[in-house]
Protein backbone atom coordinates (compact mmCIF):
# COMPACT_ATOMS: atom_id res chain seq x y z
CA UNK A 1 -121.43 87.54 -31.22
CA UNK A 2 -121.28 84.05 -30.18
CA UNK A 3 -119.32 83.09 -33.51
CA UNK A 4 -117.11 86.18 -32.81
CA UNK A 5 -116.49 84.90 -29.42
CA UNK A 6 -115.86 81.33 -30.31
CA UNK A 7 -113.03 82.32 -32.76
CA UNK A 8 -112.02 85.04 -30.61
CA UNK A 9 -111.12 81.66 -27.59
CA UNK A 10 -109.78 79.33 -30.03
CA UNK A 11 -107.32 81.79 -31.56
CA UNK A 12 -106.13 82.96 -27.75
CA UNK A 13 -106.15 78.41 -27.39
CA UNK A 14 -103.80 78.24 -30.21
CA UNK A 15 -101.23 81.12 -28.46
CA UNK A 16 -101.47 79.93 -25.25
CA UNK A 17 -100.43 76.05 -26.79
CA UNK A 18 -97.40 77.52 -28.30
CA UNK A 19 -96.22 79.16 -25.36
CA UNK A 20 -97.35 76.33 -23.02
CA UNK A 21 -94.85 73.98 -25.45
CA UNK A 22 -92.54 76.38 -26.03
CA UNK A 23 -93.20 76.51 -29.88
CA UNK A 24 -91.22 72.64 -29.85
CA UNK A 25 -93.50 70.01 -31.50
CA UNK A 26 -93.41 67.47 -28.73
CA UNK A 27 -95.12 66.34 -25.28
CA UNK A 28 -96.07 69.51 -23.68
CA UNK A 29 -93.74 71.35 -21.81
CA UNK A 30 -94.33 70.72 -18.03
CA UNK A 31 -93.43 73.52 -16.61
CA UNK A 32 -96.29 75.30 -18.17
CA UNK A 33 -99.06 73.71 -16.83
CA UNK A 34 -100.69 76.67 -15.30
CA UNK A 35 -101.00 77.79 -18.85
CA UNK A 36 -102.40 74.24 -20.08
CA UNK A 37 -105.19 74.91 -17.11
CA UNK A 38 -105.99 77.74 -18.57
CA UNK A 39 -106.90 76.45 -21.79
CA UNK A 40 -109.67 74.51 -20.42
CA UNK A 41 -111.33 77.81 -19.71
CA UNK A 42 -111.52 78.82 -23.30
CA UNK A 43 -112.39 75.95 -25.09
CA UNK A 44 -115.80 75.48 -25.38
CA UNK A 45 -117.98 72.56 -23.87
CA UNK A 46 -119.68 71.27 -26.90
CA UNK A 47 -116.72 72.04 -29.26
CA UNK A 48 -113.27 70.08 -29.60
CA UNK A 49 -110.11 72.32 -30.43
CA UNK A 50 -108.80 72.36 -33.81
CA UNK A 51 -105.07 72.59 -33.19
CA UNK A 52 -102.72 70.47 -35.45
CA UNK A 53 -100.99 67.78 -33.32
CA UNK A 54 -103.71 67.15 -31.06
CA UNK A 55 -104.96 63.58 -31.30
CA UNK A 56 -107.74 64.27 -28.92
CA UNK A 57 -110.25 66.62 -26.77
CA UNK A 58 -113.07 66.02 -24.84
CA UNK A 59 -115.87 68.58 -23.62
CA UNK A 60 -115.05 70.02 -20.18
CA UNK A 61 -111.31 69.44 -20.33
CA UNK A 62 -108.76 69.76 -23.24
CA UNK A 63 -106.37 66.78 -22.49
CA UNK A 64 -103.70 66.67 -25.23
CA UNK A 65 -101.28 64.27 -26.98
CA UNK A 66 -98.93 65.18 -29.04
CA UNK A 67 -96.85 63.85 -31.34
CA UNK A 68 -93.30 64.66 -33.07
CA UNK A 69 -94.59 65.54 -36.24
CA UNK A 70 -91.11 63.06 -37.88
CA UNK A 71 -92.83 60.17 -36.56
CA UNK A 72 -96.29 60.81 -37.56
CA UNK A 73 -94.40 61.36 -41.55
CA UNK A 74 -92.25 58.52 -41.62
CA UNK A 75 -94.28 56.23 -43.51
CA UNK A 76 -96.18 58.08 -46.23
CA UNK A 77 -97.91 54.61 -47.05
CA UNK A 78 -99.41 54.91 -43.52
CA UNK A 79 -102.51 56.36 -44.19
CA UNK A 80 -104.35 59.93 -42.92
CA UNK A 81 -101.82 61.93 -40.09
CA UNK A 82 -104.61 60.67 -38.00
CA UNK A 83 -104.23 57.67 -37.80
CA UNK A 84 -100.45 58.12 -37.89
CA UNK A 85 -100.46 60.05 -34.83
CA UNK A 86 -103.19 58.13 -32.95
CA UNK A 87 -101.20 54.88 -33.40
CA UNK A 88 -97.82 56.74 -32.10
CA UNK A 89 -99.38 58.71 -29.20
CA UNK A 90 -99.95 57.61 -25.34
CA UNK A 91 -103.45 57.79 -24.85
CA UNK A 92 -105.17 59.68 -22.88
CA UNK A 93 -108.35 59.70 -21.12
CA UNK A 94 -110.21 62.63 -19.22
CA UNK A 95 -112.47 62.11 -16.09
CA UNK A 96 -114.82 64.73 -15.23
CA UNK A 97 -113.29 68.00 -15.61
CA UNK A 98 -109.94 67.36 -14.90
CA UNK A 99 -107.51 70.43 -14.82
CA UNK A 100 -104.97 68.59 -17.42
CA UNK A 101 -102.18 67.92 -14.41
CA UNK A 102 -99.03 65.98 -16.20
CA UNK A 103 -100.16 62.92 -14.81
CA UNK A 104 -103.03 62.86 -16.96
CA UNK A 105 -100.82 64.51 -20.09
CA UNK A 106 -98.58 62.08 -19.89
CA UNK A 107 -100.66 58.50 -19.51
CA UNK A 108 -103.86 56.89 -19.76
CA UNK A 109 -105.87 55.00 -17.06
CA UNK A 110 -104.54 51.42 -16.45
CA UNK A 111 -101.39 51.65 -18.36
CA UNK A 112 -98.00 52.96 -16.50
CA UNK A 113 -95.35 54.99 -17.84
CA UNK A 114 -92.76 52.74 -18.60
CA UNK A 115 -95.07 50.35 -21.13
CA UNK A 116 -96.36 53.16 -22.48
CA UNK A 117 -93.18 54.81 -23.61
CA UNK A 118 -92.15 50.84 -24.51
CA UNK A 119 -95.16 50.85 -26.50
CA UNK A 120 -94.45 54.15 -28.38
CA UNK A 121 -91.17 53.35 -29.25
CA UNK A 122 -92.17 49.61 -30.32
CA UNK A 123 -94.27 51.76 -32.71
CA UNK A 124 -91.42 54.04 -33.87
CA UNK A 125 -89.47 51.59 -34.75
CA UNK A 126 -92.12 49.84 -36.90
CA UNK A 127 -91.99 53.86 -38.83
CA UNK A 128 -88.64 53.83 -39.50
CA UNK A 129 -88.63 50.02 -40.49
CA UNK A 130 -91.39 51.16 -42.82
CA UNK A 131 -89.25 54.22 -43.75
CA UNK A 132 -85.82 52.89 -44.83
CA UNK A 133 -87.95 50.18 -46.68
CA UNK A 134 -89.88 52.03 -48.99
CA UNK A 135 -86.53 54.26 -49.49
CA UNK A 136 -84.60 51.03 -50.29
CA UNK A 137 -86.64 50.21 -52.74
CA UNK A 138 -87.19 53.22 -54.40
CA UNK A 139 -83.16 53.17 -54.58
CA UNK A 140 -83.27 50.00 -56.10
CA UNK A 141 -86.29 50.63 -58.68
CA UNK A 142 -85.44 53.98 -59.84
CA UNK A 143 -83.04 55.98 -62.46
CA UNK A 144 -80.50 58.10 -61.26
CA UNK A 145 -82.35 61.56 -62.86
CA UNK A 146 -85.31 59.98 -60.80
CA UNK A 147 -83.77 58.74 -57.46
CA UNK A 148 -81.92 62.36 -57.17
CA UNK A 149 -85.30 63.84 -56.44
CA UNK A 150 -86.73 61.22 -54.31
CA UNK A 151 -83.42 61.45 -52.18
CA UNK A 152 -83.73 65.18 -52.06
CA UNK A 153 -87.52 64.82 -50.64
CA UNK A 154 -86.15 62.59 -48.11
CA UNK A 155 -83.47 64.51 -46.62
CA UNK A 156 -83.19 67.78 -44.17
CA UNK A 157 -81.76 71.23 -45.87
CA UNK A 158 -79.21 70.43 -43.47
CA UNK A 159 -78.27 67.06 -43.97
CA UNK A 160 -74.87 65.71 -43.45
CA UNK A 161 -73.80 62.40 -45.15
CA UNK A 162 -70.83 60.58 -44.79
CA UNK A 163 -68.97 57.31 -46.26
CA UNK A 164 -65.73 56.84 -44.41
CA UNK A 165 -64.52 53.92 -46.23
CA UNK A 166 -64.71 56.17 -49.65
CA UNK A 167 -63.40 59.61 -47.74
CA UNK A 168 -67.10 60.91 -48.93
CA UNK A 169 -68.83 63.51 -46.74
CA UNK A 170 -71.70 65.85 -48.54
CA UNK A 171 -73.32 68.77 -46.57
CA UNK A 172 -77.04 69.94 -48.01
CA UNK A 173 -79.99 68.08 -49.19
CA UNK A 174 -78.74 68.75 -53.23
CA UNK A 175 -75.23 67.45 -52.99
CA UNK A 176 -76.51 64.83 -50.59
CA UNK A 177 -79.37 63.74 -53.42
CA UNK A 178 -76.76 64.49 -56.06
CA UNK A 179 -74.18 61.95 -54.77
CA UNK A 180 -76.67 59.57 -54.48
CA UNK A 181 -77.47 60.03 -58.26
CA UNK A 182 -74.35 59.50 -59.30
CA UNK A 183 -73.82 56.20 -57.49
CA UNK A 184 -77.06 54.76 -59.32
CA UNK A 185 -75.65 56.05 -62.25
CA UNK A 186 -71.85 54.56 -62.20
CA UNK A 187 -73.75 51.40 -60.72
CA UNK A 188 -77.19 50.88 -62.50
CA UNK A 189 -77.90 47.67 -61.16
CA UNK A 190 -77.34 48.64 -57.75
CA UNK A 191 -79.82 46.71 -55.72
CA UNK A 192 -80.62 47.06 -51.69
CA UNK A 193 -82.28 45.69 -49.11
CA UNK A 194 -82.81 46.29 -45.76
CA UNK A 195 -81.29 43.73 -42.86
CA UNK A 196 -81.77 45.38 -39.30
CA UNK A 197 -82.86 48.54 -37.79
CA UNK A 198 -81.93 49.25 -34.16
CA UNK A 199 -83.31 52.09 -32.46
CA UNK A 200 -81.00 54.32 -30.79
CA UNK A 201 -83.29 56.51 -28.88
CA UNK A 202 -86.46 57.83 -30.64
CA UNK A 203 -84.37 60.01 -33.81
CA UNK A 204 -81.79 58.08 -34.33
CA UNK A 205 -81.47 54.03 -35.83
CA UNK A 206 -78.48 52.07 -36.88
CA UNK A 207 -79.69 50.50 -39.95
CA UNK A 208 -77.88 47.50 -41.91
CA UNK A 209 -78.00 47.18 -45.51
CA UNK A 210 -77.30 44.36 -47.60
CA UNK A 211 -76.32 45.88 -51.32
CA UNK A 212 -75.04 44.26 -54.59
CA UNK A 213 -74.69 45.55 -58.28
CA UNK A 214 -71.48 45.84 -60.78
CA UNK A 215 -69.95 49.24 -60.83
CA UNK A 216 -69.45 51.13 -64.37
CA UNK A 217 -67.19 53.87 -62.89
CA UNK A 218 -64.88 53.52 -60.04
CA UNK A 219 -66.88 55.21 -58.30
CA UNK A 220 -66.07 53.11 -54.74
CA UNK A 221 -62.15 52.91 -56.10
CA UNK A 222 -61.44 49.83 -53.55
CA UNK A 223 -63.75 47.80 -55.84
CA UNK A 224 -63.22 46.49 -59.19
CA UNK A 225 -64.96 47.85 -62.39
CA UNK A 226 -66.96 45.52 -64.49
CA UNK A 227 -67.46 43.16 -61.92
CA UNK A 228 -70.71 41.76 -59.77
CA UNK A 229 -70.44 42.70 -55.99
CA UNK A 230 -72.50 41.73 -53.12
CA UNK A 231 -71.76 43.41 -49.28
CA UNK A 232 -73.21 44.90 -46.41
CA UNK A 233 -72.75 48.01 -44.73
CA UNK A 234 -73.67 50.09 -41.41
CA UNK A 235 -75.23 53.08 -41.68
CA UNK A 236 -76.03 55.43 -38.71
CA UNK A 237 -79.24 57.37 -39.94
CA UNK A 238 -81.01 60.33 -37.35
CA UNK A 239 -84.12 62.41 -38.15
CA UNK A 240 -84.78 65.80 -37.37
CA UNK A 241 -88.34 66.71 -35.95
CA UNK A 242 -90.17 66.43 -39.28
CA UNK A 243 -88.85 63.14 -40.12
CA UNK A 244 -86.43 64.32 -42.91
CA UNK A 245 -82.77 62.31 -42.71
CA UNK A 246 -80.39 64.69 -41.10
CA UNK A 247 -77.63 63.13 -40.92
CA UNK A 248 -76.62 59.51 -42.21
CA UNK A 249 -72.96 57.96 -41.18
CA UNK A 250 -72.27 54.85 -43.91
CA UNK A 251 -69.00 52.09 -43.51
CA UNK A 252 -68.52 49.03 -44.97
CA UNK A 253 -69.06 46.06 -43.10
CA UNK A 254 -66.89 42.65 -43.89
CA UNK A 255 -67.93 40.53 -41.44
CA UNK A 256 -68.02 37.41 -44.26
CA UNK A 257 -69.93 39.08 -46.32
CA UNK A 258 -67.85 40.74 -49.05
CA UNK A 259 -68.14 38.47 -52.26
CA UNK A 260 -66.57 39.14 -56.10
CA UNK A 261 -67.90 37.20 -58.43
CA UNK A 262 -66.96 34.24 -59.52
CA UNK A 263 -64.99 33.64 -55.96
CA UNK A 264 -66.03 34.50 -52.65
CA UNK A 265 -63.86 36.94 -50.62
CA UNK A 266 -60.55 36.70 -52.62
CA UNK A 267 -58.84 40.00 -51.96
CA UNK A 268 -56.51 39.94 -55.08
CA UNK A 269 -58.56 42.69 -56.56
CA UNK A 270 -58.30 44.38 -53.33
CA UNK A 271 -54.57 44.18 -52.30
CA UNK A 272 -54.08 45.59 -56.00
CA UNK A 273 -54.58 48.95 -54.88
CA UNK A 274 -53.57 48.58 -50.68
CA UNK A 275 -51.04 50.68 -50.21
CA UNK A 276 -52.85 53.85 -52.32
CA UNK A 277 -56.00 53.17 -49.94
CA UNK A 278 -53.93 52.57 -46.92
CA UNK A 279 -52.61 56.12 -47.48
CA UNK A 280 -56.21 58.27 -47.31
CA UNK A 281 -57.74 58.08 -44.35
CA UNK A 282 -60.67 56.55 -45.05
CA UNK A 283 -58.83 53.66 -47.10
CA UNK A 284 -57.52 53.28 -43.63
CA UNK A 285 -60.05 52.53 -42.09
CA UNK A 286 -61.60 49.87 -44.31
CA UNK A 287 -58.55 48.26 -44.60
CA UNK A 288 -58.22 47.53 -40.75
CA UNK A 289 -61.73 46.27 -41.05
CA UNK A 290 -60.49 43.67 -43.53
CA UNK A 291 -57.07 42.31 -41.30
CA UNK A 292 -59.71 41.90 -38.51
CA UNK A 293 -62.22 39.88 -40.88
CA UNK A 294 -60.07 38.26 -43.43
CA UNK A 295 -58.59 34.84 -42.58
CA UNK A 296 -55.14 34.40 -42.37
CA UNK A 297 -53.74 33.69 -46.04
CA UNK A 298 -56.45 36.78 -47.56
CA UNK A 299 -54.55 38.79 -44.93
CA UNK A 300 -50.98 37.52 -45.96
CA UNK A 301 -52.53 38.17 -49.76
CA UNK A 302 -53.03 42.32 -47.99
CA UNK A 303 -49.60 42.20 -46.08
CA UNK A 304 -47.45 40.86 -49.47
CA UNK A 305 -47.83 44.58 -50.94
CA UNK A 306 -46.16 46.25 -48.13
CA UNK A 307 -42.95 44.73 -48.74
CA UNK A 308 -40.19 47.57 -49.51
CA UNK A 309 -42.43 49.84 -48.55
CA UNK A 310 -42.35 49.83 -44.39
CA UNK A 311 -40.38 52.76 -43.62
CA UNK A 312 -42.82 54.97 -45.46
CA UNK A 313 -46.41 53.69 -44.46
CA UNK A 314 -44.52 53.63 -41.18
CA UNK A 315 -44.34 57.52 -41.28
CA UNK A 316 -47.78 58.21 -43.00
CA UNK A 317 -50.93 59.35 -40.45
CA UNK A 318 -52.88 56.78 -42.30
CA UNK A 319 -51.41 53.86 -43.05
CA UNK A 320 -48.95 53.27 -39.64
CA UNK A 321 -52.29 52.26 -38.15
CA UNK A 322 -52.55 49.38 -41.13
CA UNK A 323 -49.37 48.24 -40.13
CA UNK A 324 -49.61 48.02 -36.86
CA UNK A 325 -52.96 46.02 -37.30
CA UNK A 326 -50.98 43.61 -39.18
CA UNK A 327 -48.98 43.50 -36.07
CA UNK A 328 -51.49 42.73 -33.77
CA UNK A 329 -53.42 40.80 -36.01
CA UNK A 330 -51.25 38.37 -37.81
CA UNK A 331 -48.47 35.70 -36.74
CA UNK A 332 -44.60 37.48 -36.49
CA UNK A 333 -42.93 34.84 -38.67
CA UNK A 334 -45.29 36.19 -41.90
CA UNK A 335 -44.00 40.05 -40.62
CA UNK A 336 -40.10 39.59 -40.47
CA UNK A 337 -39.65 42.03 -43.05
CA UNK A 338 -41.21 44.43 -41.17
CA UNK A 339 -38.64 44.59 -38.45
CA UNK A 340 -35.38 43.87 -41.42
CA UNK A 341 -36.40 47.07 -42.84
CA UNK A 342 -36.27 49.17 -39.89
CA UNK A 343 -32.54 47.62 -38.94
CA UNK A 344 -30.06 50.77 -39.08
CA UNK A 345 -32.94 53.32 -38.84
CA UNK A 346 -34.16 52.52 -35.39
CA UNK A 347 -32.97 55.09 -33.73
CA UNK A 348 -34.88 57.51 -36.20
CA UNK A 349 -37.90 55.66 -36.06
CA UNK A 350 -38.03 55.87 -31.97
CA UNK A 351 -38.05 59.64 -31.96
CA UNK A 352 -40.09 60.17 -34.93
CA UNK A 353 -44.12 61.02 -33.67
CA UNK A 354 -45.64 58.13 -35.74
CA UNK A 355 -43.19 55.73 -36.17
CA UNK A 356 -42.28 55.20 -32.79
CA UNK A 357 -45.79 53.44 -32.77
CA UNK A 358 -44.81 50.86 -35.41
CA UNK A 359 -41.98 49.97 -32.84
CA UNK A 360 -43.80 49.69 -29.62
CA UNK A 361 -46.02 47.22 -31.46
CA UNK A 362 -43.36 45.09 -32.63
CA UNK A 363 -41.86 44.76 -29.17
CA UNK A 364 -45.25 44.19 -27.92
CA UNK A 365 -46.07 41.55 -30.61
CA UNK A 366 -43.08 39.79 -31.56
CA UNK A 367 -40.73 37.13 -29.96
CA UNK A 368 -38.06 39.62 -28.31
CA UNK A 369 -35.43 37.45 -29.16
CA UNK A 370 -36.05 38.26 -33.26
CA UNK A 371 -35.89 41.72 -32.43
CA UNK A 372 -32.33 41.57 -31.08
CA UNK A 373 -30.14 44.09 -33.69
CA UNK A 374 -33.50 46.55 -33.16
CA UNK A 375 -33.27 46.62 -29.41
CA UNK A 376 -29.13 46.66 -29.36
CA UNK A 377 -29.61 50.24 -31.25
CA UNK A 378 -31.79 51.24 -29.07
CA UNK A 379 -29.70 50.72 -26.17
CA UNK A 380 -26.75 52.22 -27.29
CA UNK A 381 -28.81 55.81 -27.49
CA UNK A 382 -30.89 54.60 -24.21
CA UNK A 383 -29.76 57.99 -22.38
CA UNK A 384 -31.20 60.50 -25.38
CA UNK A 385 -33.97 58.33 -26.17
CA UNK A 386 -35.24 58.31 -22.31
CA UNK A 387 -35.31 62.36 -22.38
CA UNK A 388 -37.03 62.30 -25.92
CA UNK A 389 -41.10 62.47 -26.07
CA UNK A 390 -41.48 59.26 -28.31
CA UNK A 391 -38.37 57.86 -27.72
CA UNK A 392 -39.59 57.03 -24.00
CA UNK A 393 -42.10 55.16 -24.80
CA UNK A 394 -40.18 52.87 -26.83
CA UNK A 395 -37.68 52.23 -23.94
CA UNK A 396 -40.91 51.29 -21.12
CA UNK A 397 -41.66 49.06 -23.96
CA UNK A 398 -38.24 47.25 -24.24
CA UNK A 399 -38.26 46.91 -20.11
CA UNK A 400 -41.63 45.70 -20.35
CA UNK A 401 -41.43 42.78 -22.88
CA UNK A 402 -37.91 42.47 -23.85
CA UNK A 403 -35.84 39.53 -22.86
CA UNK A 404 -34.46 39.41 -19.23
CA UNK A 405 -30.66 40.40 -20.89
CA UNK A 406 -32.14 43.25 -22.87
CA UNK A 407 -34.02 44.38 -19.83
CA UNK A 408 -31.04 44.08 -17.75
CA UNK A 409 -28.45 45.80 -20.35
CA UNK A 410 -30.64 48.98 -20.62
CA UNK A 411 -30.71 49.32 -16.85
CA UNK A 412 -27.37 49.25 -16.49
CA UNK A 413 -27.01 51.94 -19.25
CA UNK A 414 -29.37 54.32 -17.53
CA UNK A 415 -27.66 53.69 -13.86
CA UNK A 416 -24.79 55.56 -15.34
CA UNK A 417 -26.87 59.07 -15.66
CA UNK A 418 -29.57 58.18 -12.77
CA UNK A 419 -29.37 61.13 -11.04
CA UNK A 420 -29.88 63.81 -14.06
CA UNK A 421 -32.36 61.25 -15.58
CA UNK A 422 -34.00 61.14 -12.58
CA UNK A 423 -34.61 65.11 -12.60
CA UNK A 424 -35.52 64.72 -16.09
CA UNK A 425 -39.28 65.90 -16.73
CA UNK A 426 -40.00 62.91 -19.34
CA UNK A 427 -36.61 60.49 -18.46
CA UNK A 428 -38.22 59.74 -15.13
CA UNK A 429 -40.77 57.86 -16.61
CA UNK A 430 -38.04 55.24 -17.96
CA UNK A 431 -36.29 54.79 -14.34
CA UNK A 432 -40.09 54.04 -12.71
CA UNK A 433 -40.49 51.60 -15.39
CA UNK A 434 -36.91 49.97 -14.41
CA UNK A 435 -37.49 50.10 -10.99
CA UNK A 436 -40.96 48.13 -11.71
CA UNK A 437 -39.65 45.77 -14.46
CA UNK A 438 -36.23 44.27 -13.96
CA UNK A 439 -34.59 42.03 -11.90
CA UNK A 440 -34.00 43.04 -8.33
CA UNK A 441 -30.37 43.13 -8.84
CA UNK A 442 -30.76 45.83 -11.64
CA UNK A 443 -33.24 47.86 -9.34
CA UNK A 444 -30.88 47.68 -6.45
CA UNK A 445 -27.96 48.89 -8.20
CA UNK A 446 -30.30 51.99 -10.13
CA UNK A 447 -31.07 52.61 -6.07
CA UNK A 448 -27.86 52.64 -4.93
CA UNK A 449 -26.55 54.98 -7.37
CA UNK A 450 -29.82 57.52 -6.63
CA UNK A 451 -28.77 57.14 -3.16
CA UNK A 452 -25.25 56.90 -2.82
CA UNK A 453 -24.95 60.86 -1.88
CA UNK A 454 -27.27 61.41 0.96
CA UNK A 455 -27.70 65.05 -0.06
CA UNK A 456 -28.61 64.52 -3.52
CA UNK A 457 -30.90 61.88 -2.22
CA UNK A 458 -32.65 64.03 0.00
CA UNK A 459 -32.47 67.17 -2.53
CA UNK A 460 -34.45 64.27 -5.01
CA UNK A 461 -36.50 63.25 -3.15
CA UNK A 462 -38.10 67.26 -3.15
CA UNK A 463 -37.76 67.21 -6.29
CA UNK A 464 -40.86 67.85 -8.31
CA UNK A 465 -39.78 65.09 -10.96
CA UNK A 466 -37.28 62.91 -9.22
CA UNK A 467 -39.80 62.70 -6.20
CA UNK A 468 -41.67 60.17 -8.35
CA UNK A 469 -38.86 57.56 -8.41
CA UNK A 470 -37.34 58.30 -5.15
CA UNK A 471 -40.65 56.91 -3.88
CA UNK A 472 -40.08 53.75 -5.91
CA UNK A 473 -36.83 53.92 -4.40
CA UNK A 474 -38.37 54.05 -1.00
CA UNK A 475 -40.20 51.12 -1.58
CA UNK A 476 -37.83 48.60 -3.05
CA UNK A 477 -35.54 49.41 -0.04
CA UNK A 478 -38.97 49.01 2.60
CA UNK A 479 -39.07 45.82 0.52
CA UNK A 480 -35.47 44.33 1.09
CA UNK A 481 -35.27 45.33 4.84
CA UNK A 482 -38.88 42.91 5.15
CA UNK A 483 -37.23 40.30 3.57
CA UNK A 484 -34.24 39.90 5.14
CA UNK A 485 -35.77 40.32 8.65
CA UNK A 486 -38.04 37.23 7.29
């Protein structure tokens, strides 16, 4: 009977811990305390509880730790899941009887919260140090038919991997382990090392990787085949609960430390193939990683294959943003032939969705006076182009940084149409932007031709669009009556 009875309490112990922490490996829930209490009841004096993820109980009171069961796995080289989870736990220590209230679940005598949860994740990050090195190297050491079923041991069903700077993204633990496979196999003296790990939270690390080896297959098709590479990239790695990669998020860092053999960081081999990368998204990416990095003649080297080529890159998703990180990035006497090939076709480019960015950056960037024949094109269609969605834009930007005559010539061309612009749901925009930008002679004679009918003033200033600049209006004429009663 007394054997009957003692299995009888520890298998009700083991249903009333799953429902106490809500069947989720982890501190126990505190809303079920009452339920906690009630363990005590059961478990016998003389005999600890034998429930997995309990690091401890004492006779007279069941006071619990538990672990995620990821970190207690992360190292396999760590020794029994003992010791694992004793070394990752907050400790806990019973008095008397104690009725297991949170305060005692959560910390030990003598030690307060906030070191203690320092402490624990001082010792995660030691795990997943351990972790990614031991993975590393079995990367590095292995074949491919080998390292595919490592991998696949190390990652979630679920997994998610992704290299943006190769357009890569796998879903599942086989393609992920597959992929993986392949790269030792296309590169079979791939060799890498861990840099840094910095915890983000207690699942989730950013991890930096220094890798070399010469690729077989073009298997990374920015890179040259048959020649040694060195690099380093970023990876964002997370674990799930039972310390299985779920997701890992890989890019190419070049930060200085992209090297071809026999020369260091000569991007020859690289420009080779610019404008095919520039036009997949992820080749987009890298490549605006490498203007910001690159000195000034290995970004010239980059820019030298765009020539002839503007107006299309200009209208591609992908590789606009390459060009206008050229913009920002490089000196506008190496970019002239950026704005020559948009002469004639400016007027196109201002309403088009994605080249209209391309031209806001060059009037941002460059020396207003080069951009003279642009900006005279632009004027002449100032009245469409301030109703168009892109076109709009273009126009705040010529009124923002052009000179003070090309500021001054587009107000005047806009005074002409004030009033309908005015009412205009997107045209609007561009009269605020005068009456903020130009010289107070140019604002004063947009104002006086808003308010040179005192009817159609007052009907815009009711007006759910013109109401914005009549306001403006407002103001500049508050601001004259101050000054000349100064």
């Amino acid at each position: 009977q007394a054997i009957w009875a003692q299995a009888i309490s520890s298998h009700l112990v083991r249903s009333l811990f799953k429902l106490a922490t809500n069947r989720v490996v982890g501190a126990p829930h505190r809303k079920h305390s009452s339920l906690m209490a009630a363990m005590q009841v059961l478990v016998p004096q003389t005999y600890p509880v034998p429930m997995l993820g309990m690091v401890g109980a004492w006779p007279g009171a069941c006071m619990v730790s538990v672990v995620p069961c990821w970190q207690q796995q992360l190292a396999p080289t760590l020794g029994a899941p003992a010791q694992c989870c004793e070394a990752l736990s907050p400790r806990s220590t019973a008095t008397g009887s104690g009725s297991g209230s949170p305060q005692q679940l959560d910390g030990g005598a003598g030690r307060d919260e906030c070191s203690s949860t320092e402490d624990e994740l001082e010792h995660v990050h030691g795990r997943v140090d351990a972790f990614m090195r031991n993975k590393l190297d079995r990367m590095s050491r292995l074949a491919a038919w080998d390292l595919e079923r490592e991998m696949e041991q190390d990652f979630a069903l679920d997994i998610c991997i992704s290299w943006r700077d190769l357009d890569m993204k796998h879903h599942g633990s086989k393609d992920a382990a597959n992929w993986w496979a392949k790269m030792k196999e296309h590169i079979p003296n791939l060799r890498v090392q861990l840099g840094e790990v910095v915890m983000d939270g207690s699942s989730k690390a950013q991890v930096t990787i220094h890798w070399s080896g010469t690729q077989h297959e073009p298997i990374m098709p920015m890179f040259p085949v048959g020649k040694w590479l060195q690099g380093m990239c970023i990876n964002v790695v997370e674990f799930d609960n039972v310390g299985k990669i779920k997701a890992d998020d890989m890019q190419l860092c070049f930060n200085g430390n992209l090297s071809v053999a026999p020369s260091n960081f000569q991007w020859q081999w690289l420009s080779q193939c610019a404008r095919k990368l520039a036009s997949r998204e992820g080749g987009c990416w890298m490549l605006q990683n490498v203007v910001e990095a690159a000195d000034d003649e290995d970004k010239l080297t980059l820019v030298r294959q765009f020539h002839g080529h503007v107006w299309d890159m200009a209208g591609c998703p992908h590789a606009n943003f390459v060009l206008q990180k050229c913009v920002v990035h490089l000196p506008p006497q190496h970019l002239r032939f950026i704005a020559e090939e948009l002469k004639g076709r400016a007027v196109d480019a201002a309403r088009h969705g994605i080249r209209s960015r391309l031209l806001e950056r060059l009037l941002e960037h460059f020396p207003a006076e080069q951009l003279d024949c642009l900006v005279g094109e632009l004027l002449a269609a100032g009245v469409s182009l301030s109703r168009n969605s892109f076109g709009n834009f273009v126009l705040q930007r010529v009124l923002e940084h052009g000179t003070a005559t090309q500021r001054s010539a587009l107000a005047q061309h806009l005074s002409g149409a004030a009033v309908a612009l005015a009412q205009h749901s997107i045209a609007n925009n561009v009269l605020k932007s005068v009456l903020v930008n130009c010289s107070l002679q140019d604002r004063r004679t947009l104002a006086n031709a808003l308010t040179a009918d005192r009817a159609v003033a007052r009907s815009l200033a009711h007006h759910r669009a013109a109401s914005f600049v009549m306001r403006e209006v407002k103001l500049l004429k508050r601001g004259i009556v101050n000054e000349v009663s100064l």
